[in-house]
PDB file of N, CA and C in Angstrom:
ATOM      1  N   UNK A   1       0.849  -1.161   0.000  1.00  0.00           N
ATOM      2  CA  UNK A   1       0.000   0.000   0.000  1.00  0.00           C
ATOM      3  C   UNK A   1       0.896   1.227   0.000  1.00  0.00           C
ATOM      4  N   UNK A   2       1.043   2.296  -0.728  1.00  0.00           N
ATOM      5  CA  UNK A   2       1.295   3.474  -0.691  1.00  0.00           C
ATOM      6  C   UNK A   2       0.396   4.669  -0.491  1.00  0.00           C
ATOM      7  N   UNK A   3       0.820   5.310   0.500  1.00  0.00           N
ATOM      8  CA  UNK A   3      -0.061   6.507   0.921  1.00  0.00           C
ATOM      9  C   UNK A   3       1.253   7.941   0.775  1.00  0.00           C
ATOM     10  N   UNK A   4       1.161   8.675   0.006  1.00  0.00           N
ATOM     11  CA  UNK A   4       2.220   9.411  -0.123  1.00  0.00           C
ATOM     12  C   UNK A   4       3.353   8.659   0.184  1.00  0.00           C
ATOM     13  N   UNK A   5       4.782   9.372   0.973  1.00  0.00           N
ATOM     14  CA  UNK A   5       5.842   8.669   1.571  1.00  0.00           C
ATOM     15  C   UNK A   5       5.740   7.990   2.680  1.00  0.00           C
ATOM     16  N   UNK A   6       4.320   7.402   2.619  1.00  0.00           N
ATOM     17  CA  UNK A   6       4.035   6.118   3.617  1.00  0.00           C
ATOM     18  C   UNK A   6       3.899   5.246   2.770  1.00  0.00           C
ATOM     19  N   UNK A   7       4.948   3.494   2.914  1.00  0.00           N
ATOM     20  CA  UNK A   7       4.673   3.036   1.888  1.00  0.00           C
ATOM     21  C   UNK A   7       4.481   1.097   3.071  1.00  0.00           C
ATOM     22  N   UNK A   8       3.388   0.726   2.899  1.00  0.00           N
ATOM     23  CA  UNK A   8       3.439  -0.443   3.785  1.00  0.00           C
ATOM     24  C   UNK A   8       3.369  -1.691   2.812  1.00  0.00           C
ATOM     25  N   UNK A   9       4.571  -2.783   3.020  1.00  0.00           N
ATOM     26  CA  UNK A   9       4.904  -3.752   2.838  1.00  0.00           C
ATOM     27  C   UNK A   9       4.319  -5.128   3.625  1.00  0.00           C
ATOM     28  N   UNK A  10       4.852  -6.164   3.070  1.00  0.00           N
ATOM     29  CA  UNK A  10       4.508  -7.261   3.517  1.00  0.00           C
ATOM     30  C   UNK A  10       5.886  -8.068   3.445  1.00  0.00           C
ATOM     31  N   UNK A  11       6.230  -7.802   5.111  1.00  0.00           N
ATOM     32  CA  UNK A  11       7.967  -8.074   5.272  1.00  0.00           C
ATOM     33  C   UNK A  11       8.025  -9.684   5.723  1.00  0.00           C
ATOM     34  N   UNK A  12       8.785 -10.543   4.901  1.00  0.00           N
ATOM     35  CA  UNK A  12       9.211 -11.569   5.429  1.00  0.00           C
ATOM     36  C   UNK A  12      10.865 -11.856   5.435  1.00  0.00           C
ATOM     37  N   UNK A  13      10.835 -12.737   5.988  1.00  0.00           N
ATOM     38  CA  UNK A  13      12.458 -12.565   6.669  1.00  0.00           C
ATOM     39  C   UNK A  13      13.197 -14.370   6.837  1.00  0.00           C
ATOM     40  N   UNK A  14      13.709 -14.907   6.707  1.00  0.00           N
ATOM     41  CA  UNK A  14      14.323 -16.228   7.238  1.00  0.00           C
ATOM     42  C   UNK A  14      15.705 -15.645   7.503  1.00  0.00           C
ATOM     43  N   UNK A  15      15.752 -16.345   8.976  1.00  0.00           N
ATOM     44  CA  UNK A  15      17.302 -16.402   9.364  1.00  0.00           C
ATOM     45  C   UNK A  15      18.027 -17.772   9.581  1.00  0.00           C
ATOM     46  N   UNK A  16      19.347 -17.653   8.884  1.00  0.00           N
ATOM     47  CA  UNK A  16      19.645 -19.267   8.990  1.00  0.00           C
ATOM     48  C   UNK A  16      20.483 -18.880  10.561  1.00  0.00           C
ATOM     49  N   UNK A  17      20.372 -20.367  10.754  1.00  0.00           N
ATOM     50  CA  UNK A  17      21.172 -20.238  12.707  1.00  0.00           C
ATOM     51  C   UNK A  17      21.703 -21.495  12.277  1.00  0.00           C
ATOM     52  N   UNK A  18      22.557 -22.264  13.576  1.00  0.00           N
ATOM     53  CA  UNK A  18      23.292 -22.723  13.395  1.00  0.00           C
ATOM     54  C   UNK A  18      22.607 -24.173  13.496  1.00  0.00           C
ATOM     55  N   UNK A  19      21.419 -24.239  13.882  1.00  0.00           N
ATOM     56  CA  UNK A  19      20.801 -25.740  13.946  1.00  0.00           C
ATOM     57  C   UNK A  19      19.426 -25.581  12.997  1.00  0.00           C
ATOM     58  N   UNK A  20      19.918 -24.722  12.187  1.00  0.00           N
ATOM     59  CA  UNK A  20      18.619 -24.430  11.269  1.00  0.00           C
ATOM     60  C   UNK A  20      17.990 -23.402  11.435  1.00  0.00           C
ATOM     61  N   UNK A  21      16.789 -23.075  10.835  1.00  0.00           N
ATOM     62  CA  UNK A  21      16.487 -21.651  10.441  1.00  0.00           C
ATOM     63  C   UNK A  21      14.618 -21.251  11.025  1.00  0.00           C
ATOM     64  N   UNK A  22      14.714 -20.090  11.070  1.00  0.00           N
ATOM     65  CA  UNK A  22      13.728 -19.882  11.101  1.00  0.00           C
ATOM     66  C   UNK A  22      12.669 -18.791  10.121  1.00  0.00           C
ATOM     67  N   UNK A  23      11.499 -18.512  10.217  1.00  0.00           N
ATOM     68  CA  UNK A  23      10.816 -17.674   9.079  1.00  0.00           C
ATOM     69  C   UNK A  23      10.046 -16.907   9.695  1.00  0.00           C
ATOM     70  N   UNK A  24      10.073 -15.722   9.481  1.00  0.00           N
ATOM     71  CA  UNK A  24       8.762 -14.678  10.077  1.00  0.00           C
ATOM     72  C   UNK A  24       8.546 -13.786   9.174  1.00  0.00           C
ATOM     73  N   UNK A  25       7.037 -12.975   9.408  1.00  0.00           N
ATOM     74  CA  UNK A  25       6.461 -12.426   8.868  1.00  0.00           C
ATOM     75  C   UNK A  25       5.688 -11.136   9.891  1.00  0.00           C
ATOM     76  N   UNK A  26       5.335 -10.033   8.954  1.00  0.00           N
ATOM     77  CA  UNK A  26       4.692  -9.207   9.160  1.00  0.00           C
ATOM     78  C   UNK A  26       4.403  -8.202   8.735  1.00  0.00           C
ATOM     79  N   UNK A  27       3.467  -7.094   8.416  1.00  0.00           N
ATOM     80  CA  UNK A  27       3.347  -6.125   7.692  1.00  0.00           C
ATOM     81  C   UNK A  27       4.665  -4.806   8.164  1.00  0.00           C
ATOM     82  N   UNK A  28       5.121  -4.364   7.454  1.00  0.00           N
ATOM     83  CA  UNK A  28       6.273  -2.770   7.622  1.00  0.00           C
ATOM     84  C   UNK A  28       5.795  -2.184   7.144  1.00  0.00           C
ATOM     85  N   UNK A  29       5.813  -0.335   7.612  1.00  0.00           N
ATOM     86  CA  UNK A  29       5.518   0.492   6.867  1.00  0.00           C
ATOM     87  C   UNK A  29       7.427   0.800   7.218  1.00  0.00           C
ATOM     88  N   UNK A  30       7.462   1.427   5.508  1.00  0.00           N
ATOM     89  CA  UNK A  30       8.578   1.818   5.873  1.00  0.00           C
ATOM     90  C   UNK A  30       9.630   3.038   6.389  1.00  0.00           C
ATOM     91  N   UNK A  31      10.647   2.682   7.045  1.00  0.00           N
ATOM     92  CA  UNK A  31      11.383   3.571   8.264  1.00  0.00           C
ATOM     93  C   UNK A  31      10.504   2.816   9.519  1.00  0.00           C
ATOM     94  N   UNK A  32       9.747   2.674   9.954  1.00  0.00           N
ATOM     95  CA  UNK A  32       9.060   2.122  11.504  1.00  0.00           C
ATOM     96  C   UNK A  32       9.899   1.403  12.015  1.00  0.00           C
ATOM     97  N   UNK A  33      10.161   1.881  13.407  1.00  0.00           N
ATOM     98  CA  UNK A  33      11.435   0.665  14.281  1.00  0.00           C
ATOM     99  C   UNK A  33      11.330   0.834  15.502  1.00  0.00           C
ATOM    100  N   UNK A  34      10.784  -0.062  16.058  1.00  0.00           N
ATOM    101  CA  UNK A  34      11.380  -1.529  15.862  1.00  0.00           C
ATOM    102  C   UNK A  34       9.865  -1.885  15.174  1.00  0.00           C
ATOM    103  N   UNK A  35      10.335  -3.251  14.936  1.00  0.00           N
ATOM    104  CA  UNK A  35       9.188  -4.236  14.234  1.00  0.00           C
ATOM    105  C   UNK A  35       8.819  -5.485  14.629  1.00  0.00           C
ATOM    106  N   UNK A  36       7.596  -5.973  15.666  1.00  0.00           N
ATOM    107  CA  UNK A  36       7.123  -7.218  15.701  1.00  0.00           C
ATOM    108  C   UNK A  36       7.163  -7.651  14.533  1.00  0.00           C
ATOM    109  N   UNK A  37       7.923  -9.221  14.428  1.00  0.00           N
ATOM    110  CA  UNK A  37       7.104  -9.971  13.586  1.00  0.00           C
ATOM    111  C   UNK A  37       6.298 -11.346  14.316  1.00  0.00           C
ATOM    112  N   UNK A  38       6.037 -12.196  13.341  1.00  0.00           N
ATOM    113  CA  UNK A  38       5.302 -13.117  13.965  1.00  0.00           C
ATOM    114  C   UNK A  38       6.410 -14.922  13.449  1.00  0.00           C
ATOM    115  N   UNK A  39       6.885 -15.321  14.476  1.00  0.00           N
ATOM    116  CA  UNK A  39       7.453 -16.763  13.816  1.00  0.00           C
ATOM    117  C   UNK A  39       6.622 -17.394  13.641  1.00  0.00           C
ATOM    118  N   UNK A  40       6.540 -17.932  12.049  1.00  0.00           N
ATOM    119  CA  UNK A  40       5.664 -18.319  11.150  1.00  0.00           C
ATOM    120  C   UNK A  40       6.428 -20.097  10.946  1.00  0.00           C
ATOM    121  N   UNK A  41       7.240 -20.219  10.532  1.00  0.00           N
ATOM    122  CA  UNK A  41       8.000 -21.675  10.834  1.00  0.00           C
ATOM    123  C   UNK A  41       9.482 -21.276  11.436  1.00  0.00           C
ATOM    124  N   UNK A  42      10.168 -22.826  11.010  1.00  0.00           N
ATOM    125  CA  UNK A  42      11.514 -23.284  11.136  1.00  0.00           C
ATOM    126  C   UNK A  42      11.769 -24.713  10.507  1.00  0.00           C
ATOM    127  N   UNK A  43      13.300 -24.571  10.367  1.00  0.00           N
ATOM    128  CA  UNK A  43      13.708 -26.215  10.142  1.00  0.00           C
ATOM    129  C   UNK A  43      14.680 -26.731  11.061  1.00  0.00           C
ATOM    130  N   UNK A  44      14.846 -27.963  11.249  1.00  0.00           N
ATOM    131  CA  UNK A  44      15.921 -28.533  12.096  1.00  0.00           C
ATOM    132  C   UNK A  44      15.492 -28.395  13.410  1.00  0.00           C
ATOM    133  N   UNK A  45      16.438 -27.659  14.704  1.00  0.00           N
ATOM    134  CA  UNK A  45      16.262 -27.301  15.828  1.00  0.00           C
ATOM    135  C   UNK A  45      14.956 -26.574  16.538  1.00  0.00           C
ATOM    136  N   UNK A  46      14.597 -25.923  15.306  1.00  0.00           N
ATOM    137  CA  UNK A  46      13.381 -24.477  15.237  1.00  0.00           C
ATOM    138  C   UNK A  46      11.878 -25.224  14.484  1.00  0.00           C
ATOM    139  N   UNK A  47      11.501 -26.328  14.450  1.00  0.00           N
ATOM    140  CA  UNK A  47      10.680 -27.203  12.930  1.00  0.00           C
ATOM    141  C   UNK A  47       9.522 -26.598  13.603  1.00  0.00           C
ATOM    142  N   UNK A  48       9.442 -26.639  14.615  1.00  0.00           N
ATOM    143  CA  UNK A  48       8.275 -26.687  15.744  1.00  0.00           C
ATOM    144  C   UNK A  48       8.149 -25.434  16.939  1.00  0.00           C
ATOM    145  N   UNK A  49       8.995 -23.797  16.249  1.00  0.00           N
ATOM    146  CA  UNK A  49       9.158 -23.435  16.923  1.00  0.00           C
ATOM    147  C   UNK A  49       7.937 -22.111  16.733  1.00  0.00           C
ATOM    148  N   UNK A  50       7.349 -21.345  17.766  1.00  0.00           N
ATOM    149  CA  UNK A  50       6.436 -20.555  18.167  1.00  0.00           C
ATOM    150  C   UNK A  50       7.256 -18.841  18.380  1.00  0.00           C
ATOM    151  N   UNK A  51       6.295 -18.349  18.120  1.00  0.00           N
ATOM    152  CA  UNK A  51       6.953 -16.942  19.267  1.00  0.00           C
ATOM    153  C   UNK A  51       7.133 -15.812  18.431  1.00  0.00           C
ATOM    154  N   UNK A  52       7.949 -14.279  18.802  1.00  0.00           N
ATOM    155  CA  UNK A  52       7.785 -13.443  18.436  1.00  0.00           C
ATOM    156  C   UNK A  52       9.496 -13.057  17.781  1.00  0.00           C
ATOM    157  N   UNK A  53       9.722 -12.117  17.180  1.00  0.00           N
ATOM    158  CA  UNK A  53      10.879 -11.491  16.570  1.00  0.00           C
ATOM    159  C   UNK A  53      10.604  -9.966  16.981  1.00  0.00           C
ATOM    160  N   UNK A  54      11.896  -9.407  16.898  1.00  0.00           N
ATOM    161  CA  UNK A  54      11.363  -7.381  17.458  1.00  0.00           C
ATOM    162  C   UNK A  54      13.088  -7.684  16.424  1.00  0.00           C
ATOM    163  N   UNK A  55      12.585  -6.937  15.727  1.00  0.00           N
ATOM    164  CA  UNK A  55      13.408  -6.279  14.381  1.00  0.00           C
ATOM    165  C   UNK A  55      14.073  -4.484  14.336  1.00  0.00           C
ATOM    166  N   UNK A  56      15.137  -4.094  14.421  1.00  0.00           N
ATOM    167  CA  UNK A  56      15.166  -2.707  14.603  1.00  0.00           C
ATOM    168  C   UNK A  56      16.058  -2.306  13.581  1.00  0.00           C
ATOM    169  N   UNK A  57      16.051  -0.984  13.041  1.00  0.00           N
ATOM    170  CA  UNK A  57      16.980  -0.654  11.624  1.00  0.00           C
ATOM    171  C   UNK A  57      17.078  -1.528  10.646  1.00  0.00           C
ATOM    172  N   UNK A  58      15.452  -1.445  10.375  1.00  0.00           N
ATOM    173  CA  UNK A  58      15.629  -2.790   9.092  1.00  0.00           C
ATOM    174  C   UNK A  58      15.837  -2.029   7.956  1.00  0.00           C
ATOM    175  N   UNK A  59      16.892  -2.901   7.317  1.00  0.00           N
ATOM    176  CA  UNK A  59      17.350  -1.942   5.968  1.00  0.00           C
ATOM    177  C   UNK A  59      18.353  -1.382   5.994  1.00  0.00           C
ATOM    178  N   UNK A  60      19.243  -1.379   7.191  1.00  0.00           N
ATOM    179  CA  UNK A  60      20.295  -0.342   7.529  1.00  0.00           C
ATOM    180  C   UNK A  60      21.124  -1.111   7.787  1.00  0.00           C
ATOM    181  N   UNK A  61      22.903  -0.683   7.887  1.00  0.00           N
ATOM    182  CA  UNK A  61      23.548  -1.402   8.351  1.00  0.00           C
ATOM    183  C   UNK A  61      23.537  -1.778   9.734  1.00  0.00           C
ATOM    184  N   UNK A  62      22.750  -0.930  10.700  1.00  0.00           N
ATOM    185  CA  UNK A  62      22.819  -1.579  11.596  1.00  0.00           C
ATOM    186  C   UNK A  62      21.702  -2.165  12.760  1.00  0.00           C
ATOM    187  N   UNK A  63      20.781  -3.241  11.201  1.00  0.00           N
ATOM    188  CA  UNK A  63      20.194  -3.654  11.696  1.00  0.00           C
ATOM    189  C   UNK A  63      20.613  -5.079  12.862  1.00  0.00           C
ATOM    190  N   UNK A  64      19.558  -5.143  13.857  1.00  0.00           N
ATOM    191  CA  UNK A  64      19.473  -6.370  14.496  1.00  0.00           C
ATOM    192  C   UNK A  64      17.984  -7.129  15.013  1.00  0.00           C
ATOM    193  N   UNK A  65      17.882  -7.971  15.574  1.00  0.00           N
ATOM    194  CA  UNK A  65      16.767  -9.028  15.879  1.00  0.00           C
ATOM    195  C   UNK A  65      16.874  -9.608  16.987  1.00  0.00           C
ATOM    196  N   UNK A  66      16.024  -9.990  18.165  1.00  0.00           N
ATOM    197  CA  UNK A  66      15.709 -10.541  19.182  1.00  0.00           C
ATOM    198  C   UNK A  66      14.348 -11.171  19.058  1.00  0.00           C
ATOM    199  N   UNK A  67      14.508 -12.737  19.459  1.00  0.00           N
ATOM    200  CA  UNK A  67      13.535 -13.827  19.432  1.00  0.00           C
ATOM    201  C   UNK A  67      13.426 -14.351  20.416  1.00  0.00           C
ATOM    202  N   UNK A  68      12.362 -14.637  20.664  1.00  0.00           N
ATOM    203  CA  UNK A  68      11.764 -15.070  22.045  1.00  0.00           C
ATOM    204  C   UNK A  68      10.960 -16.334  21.323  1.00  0.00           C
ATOM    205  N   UNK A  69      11.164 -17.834  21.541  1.00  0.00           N
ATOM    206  CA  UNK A  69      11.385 -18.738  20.793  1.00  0.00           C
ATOM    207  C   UNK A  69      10.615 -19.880  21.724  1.00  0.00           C
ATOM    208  N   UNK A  70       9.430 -20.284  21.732  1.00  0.00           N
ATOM    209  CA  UNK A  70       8.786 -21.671  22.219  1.00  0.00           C
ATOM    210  C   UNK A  70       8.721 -22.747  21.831  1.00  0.00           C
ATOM    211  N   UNK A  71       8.932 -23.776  21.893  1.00  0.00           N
ATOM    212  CA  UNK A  71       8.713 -25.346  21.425  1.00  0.00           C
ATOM    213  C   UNK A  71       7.642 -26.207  22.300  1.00  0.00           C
ATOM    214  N   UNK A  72       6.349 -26.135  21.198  1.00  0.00           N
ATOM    215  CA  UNK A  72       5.531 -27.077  22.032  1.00  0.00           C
ATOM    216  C   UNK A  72       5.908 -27.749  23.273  1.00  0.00           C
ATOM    217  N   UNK A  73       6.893 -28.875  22.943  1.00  0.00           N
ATOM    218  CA  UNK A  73       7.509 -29.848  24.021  1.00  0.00           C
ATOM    219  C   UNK A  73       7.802 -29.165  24.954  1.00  0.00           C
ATOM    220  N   UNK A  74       8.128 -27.900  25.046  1.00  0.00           N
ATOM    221  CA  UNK A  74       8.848 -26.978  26.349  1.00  0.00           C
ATOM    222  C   UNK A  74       7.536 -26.276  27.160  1.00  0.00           C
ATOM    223  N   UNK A  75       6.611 -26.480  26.628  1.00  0.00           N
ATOM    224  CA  UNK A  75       5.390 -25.422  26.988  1.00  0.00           C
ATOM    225  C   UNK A  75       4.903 -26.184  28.432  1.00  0.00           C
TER     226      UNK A  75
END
């Protein structure tokens, strides 16, 4: 959607880790920071994993990410 220099996306993201990866999603308008997303899957370590992402300086060099990460079995 574009509204003047408001322009909102549909941000998805996979990060590979070291026991496999995970995938999230969520709408950006862009410049907005930080950014919920929503963990949508994983593979390997993560197949079965739940929870949230907070995304900040996306797009920039100095972006980063913090996950807060559930596994059924752990619940």
């Amino acid at each position: 959607q574009v509204d003047g220099a408001k322009i909102t996306t549909q941000c998805l993201l996979t990060a590979r880790l070291d026991q496999g990866s995970l995938t999230m999603q969520s709408l950006w308008v862009t410049g907005e920071s930080p950014l919920d997303m929503a963990i949508t899957g994983g593979t390997g370590a993560y197949r079965d994993a739940q929870g949230t992402v907070r995304v900040w300086d996306i797009a920039t060099p100095n972006e980063r990410m913090r996950a807060e990460i559930t596994h059924p079995a752990t619940r």
